[in-house]
N, C-alpha and C. Protein backbone atom coordinates (compact mmCIF):
# COMPACT_ATOMS: atom_id res chain seq x y z
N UNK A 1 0.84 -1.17 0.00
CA UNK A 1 0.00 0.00 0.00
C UNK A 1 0.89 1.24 0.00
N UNK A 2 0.22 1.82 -0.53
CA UNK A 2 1.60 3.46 -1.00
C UNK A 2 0.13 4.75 -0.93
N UNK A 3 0.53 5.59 -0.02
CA UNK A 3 -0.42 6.30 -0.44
C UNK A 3 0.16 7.72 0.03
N UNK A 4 0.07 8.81 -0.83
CA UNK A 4 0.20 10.37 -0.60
C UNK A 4 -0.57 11.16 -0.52
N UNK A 5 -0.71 12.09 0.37
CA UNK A 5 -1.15 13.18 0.79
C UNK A 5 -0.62 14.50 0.79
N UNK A 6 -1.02 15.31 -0.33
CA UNK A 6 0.47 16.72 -0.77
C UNK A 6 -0.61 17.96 -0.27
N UNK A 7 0.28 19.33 -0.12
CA UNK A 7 0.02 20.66 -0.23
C UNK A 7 0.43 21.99 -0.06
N UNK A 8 0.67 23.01 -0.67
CA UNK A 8 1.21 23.78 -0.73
C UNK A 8 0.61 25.01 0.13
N UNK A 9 1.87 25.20 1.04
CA UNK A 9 1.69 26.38 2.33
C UNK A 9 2.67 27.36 1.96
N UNK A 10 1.65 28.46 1.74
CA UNK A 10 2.71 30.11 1.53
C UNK A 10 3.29 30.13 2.97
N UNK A 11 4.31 29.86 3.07
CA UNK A 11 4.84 30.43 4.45
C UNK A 11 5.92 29.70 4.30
N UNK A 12 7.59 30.60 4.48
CA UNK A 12 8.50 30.18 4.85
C UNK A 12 9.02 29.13 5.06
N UNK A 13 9.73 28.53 4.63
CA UNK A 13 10.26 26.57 4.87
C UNK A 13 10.38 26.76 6.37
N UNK A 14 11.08 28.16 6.99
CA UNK A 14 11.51 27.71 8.16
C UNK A 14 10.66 27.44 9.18
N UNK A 15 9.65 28.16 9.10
CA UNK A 15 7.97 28.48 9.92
C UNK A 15 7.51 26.93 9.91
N UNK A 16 7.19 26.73 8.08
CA UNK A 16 6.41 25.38 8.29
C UNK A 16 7.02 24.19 8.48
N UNK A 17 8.63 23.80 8.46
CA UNK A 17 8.97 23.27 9.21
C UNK A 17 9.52 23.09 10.89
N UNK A 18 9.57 23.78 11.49
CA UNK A 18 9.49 24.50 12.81
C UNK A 18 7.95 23.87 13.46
N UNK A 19 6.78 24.19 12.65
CA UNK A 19 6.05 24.12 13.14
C UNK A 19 5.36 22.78 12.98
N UNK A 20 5.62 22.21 11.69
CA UNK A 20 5.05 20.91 11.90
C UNK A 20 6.18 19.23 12.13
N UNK A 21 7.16 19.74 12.04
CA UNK A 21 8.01 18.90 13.30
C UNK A 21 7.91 19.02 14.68
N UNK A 22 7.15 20.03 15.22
CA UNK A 22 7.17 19.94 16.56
C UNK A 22 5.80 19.28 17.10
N UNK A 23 6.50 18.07 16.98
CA UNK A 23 5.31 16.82 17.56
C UNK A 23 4.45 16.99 18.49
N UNK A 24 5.20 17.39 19.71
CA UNK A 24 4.57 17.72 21.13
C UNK A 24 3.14 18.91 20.89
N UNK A 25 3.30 19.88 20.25
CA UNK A 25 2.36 20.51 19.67
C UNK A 25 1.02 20.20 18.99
N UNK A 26 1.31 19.12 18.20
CA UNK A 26 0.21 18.56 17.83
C UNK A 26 -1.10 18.76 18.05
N UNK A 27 -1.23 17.87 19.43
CA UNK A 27 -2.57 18.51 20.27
C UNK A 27 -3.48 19.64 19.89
N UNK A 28 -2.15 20.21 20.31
CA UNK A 28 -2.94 22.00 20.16
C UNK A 28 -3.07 22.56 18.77
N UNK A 29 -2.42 22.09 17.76
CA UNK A 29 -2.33 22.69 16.55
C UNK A 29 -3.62 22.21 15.50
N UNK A 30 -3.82 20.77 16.36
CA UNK A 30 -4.39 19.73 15.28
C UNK A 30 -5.65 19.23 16.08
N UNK A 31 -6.92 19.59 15.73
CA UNK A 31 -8.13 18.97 16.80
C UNK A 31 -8.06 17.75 16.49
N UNK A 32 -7.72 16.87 15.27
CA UNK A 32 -8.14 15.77 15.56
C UNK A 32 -7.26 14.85 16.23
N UNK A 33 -5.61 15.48 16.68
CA UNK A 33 -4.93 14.69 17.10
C UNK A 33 -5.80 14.91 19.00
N UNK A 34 -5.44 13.66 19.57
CA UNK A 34 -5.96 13.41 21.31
C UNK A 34 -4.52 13.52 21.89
N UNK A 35 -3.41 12.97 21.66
CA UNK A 35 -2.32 13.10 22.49
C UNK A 35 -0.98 12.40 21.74
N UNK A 36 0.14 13.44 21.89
CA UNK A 36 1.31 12.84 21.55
C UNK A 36 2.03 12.63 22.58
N UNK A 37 2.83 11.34 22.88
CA UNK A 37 3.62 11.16 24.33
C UNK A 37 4.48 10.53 23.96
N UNK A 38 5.41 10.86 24.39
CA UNK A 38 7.37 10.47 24.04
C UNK A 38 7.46 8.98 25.48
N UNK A 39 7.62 7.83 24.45
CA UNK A 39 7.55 7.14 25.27
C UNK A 39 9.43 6.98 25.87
N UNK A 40 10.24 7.29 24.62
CA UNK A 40 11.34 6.91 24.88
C UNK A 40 12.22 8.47 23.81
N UNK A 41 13.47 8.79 24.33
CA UNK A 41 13.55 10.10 23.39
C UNK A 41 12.70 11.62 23.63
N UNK A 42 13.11 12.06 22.39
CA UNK A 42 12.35 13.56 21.93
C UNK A 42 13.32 14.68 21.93
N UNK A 43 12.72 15.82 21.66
CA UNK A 43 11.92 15.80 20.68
C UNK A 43 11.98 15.38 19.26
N UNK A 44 13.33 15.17 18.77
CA UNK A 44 14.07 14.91 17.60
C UNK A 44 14.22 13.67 17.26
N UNK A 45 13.89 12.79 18.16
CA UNK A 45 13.76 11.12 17.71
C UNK A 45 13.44 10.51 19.06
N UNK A 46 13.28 9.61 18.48
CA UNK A 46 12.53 8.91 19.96
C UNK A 46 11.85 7.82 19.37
N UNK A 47 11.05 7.29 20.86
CA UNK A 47 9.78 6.40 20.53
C UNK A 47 8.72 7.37 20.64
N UNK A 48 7.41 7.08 20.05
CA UNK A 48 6.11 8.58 20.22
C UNK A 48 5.54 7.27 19.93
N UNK A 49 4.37 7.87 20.45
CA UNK A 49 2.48 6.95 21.09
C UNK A 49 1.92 8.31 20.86
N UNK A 50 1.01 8.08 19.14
CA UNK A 50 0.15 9.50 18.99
C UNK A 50 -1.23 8.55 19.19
N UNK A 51 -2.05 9.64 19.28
CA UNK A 51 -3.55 9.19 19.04
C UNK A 51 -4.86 10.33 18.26
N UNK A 52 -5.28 10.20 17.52
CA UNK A 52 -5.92 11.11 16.68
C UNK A 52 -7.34 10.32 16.62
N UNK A 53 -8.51 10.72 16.37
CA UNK A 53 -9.67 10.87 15.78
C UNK A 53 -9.93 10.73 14.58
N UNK A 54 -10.54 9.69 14.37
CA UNK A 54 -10.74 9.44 12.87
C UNK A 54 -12.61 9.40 12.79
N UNK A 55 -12.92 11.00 12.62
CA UNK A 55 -14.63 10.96 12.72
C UNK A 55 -14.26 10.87 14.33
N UNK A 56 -15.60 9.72 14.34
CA UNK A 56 -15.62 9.34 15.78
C UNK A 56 -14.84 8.24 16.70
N UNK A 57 -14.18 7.59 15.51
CA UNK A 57 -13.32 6.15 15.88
C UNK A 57 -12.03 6.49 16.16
N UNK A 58 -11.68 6.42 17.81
CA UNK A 58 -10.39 7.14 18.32
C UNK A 58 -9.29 5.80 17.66
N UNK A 59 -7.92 6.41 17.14
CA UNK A 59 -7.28 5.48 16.74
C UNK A 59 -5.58 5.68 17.42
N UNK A 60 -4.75 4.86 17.47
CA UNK A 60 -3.59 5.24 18.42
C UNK A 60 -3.05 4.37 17.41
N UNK A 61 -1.34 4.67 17.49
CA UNK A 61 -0.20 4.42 17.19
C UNK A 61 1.26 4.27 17.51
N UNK A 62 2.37 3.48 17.54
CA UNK A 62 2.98 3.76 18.45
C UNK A 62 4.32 3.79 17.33
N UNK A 63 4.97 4.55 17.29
CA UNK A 63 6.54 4.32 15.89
C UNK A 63 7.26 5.27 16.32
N UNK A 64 8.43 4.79 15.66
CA UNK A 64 10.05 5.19 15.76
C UNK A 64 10.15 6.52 15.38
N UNK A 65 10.62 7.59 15.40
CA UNK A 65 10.60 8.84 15.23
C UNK A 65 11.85 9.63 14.80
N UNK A 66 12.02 10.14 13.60
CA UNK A 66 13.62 10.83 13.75
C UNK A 66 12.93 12.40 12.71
N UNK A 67 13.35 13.59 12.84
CA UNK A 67 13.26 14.52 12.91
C UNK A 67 14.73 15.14 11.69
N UNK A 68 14.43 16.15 10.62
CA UNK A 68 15.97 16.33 9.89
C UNK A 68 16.32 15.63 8.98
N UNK A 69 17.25 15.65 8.58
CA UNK A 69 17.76 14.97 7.27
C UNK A 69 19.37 15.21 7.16
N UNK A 70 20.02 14.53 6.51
CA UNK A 70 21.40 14.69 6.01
C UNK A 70 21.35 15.97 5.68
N UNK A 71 21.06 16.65 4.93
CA UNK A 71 21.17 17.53 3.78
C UNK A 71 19.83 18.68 4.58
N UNK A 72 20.23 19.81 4.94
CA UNK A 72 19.77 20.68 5.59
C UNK A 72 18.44 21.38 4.85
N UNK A 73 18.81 21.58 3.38
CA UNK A 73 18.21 21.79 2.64
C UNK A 73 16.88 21.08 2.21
N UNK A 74 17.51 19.56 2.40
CA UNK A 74 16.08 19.06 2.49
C UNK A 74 15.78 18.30 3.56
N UNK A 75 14.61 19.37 4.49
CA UNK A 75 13.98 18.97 5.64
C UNK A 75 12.84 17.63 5.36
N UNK A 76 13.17 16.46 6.35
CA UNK A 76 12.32 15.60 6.38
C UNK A 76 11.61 15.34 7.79
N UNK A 77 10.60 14.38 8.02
CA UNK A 77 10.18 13.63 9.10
C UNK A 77 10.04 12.20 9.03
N UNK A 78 10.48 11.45 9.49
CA UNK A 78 10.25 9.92 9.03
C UNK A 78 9.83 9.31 10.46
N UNK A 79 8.55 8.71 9.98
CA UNK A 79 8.24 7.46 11.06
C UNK A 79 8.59 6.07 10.62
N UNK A 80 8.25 5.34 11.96
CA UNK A 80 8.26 3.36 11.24
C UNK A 80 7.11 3.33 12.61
N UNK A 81 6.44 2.39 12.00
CA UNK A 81 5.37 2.05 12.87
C UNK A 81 5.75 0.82 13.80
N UNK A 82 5.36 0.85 14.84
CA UNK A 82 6.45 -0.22 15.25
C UNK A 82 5.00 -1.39 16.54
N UNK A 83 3.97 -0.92 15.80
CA UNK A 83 2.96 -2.14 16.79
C UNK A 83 1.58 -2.18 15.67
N UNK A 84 0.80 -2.94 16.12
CA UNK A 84 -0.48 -3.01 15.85
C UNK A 84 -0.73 -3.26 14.20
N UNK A 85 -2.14 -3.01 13.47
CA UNK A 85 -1.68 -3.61 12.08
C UNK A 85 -0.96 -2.80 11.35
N UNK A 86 -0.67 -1.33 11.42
CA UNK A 86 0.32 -0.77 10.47
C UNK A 86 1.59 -1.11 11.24
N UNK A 87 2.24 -2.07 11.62
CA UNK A 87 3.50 -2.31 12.44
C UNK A 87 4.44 -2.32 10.61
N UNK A 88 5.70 -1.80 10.62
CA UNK A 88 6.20 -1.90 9.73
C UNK A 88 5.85 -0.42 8.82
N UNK A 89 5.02 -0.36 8.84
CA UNK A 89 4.41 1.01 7.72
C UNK A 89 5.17 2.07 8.06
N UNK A 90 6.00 2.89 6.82
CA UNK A 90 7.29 3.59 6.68
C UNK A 90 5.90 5.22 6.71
N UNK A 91 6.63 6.15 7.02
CA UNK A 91 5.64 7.49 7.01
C UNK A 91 6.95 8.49 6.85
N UNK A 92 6.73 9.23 5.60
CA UNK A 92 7.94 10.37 5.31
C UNK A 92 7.07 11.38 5.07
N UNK A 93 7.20 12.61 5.73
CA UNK A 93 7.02 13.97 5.61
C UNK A 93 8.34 14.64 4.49
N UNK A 94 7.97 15.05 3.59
CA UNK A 94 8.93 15.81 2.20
C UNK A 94 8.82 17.16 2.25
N UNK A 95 9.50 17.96 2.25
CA UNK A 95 9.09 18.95 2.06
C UNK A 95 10.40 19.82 0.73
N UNK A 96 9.38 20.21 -0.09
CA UNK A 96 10.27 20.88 -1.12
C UNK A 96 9.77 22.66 -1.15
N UNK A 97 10.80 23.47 -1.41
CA UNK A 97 11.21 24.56 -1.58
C UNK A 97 10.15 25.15 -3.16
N UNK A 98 9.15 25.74 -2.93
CA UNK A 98 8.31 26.07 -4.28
C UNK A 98 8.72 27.30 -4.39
N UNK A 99 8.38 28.15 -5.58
CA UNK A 99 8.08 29.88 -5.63
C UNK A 99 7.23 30.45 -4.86
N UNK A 100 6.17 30.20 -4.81
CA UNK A 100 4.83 30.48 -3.98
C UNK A 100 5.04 29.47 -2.85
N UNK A 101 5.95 29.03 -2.27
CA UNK A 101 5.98 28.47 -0.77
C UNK A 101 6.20 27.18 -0.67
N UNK A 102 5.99 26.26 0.65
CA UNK A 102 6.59 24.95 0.39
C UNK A 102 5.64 23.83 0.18
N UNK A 103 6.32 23.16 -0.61
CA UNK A 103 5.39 21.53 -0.63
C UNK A 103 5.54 20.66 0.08
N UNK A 104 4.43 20.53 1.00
CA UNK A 104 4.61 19.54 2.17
C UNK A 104 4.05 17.93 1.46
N UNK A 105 4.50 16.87 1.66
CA UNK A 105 3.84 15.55 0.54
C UNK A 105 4.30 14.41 2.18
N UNK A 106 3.25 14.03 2.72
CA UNK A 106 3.35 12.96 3.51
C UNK A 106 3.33 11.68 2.92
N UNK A 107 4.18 10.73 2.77
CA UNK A 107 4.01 9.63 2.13
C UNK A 107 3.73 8.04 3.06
N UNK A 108 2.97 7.16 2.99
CA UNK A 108 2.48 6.07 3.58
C UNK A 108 2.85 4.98 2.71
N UNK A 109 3.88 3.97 3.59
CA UNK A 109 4.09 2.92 2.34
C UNK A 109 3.94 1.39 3.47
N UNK A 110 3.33 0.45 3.16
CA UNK A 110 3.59 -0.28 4.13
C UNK A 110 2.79 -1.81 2.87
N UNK A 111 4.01 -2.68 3.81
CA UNK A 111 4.06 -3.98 3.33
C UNK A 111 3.04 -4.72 4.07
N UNK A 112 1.67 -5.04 4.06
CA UNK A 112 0.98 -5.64 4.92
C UNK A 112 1.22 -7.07 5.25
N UNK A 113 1.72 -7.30 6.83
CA UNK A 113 2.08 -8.53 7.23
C UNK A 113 1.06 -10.07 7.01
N UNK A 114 0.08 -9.97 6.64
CA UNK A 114 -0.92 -10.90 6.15
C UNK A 114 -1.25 -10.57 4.73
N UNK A 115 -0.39 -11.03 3.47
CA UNK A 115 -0.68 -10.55 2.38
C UNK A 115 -2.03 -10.63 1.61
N UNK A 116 -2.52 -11.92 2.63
CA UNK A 116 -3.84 -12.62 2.06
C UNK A 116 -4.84 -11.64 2.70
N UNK A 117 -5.06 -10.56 3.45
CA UNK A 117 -6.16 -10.26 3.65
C UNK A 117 -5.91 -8.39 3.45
N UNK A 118 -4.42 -8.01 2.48
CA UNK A 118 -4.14 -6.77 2.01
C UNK A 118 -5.33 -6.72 0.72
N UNK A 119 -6.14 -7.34 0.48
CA UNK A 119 -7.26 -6.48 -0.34
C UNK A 119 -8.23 -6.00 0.33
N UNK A 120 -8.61 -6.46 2.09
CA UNK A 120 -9.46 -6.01 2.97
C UNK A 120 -8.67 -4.67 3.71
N UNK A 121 -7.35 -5.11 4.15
CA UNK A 121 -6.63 -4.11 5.11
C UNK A 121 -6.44 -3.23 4.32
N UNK A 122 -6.00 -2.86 3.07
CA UNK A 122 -5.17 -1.83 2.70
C UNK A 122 -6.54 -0.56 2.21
N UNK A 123 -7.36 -1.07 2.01
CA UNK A 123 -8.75 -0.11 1.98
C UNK A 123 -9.02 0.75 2.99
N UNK A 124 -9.35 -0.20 4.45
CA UNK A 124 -9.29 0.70 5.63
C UNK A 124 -8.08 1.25 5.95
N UNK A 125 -6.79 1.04 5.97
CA UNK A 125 -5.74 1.58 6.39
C UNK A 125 -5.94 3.01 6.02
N UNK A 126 -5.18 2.75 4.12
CA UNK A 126 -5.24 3.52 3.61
C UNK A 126 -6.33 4.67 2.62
N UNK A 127 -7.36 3.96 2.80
CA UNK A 127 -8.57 5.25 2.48
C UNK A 127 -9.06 5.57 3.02
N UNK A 128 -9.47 5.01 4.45
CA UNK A 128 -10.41 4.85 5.28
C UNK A 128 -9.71 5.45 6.69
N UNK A 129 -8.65 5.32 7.03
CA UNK A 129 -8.09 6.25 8.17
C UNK A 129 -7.13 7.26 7.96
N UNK A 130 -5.82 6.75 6.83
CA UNK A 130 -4.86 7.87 6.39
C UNK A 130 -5.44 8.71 5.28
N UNK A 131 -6.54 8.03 4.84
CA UNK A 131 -7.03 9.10 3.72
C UNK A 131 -8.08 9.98 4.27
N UNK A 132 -8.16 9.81 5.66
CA UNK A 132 -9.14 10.87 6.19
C UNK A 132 -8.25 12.11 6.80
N UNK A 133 -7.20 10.92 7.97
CA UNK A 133 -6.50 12.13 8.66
C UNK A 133 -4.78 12.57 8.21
N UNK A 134 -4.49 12.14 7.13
CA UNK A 134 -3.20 12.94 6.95
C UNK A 134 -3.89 13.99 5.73
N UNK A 135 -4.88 14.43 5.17
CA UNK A 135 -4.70 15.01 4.28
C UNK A 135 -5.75 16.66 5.30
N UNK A 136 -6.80 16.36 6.53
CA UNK A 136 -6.91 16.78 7.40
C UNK A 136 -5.89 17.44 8.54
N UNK A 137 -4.43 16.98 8.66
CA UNK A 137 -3.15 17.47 9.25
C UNK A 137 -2.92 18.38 8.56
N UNK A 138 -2.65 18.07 7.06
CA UNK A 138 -2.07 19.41 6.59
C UNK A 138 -3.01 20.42 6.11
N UNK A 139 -4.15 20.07 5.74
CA UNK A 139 -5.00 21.43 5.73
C UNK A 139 -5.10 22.05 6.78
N UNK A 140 -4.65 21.93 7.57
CA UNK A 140 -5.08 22.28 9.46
C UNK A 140 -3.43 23.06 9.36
N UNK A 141 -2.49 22.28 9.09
CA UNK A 141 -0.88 23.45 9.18
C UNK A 141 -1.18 24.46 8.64
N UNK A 142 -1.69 24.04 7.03
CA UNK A 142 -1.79 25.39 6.12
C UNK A 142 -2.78 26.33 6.43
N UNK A 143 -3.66 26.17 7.11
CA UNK A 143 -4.65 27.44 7.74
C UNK A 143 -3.84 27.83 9.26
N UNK A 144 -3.11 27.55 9.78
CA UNK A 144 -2.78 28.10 10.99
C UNK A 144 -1.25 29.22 10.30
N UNK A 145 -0.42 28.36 9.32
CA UNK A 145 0.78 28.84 8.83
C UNK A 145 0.73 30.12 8.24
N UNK A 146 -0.80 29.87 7.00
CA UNK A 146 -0.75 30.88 5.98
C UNK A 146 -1.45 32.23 6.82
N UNK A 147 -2.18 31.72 8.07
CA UNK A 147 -3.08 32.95 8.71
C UNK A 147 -1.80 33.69 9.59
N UNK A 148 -0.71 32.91 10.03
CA UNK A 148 0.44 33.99 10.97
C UNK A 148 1.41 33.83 10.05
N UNK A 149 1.39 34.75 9.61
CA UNK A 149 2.67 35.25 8.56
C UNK A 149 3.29 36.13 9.23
């Protein structure tokens, strides 16, 4: 399962990365997230246990966390999921440098550990929870980013 979620925020690379690497924030930035907690680490890598709202169906997660990139220029976020059925499922935050501002592109890739029942799982995973709330995250950055300039 491979799935992306892109969008473009007028505001500074440094702002919208600043602001949506800072995990702990979440909460407050993002209604549908319920709680981010550093089980091990932070803020820059660690273990993290998020939990977000999907509609009404509270959903939790628990993955590996690293913050940055080699190359300064290009700011990343990378998760690994590390329990439950997305255990394994890779999560990269991209962000590229536009004219009119930056392109944020969250990417979801995950090998489902029961291949025989990835025509049932990969529907709900990926349309049905990441296709509700990662494309909901970043419309939520880009109205908080583009409104404090």
């Amino acid at each position: 399962m491979h799935t992306e979620s892109s969008i473009l925020i007028k505001a500074p690379m440094d702002r919208v990365f600043s602001m949506t690497s800072d995990l702990t924030r979440w909460p407050a930035y993002l209604p549908h997230y319920r709680w981010v907690r550093w089980i091990e680490g932070g803020p820059h890598q660690g273990i993290v246990e998020m939990a977000a709202m999907r509609g009404l169906i509270p959903i939790k997660w628990t993955s590996e966390f690293h913050r940055g990139s080699k190359n300064p220029e290009k700011p990343e976020l990378w998760f690994r999921h590390l329990s439950a059925f997305t255990k394994g499922m890779e999560v990269r935050w991209i962000y590229h440098q536009r004219e009119n501002g930056v392109q944020v592109t969250i990417e979801h890739d995950l090998k489902f550990r029961w291949p025989l029942l990835s025509p049932i799982a990969n529907p709900i995973i990926g349309d049905f929870m990441i296709g509700w709330v990662a494309p909901r995250t970043l419309a939520t950055f880009k109205k908080l980013l583009e409104v404090t300039k």
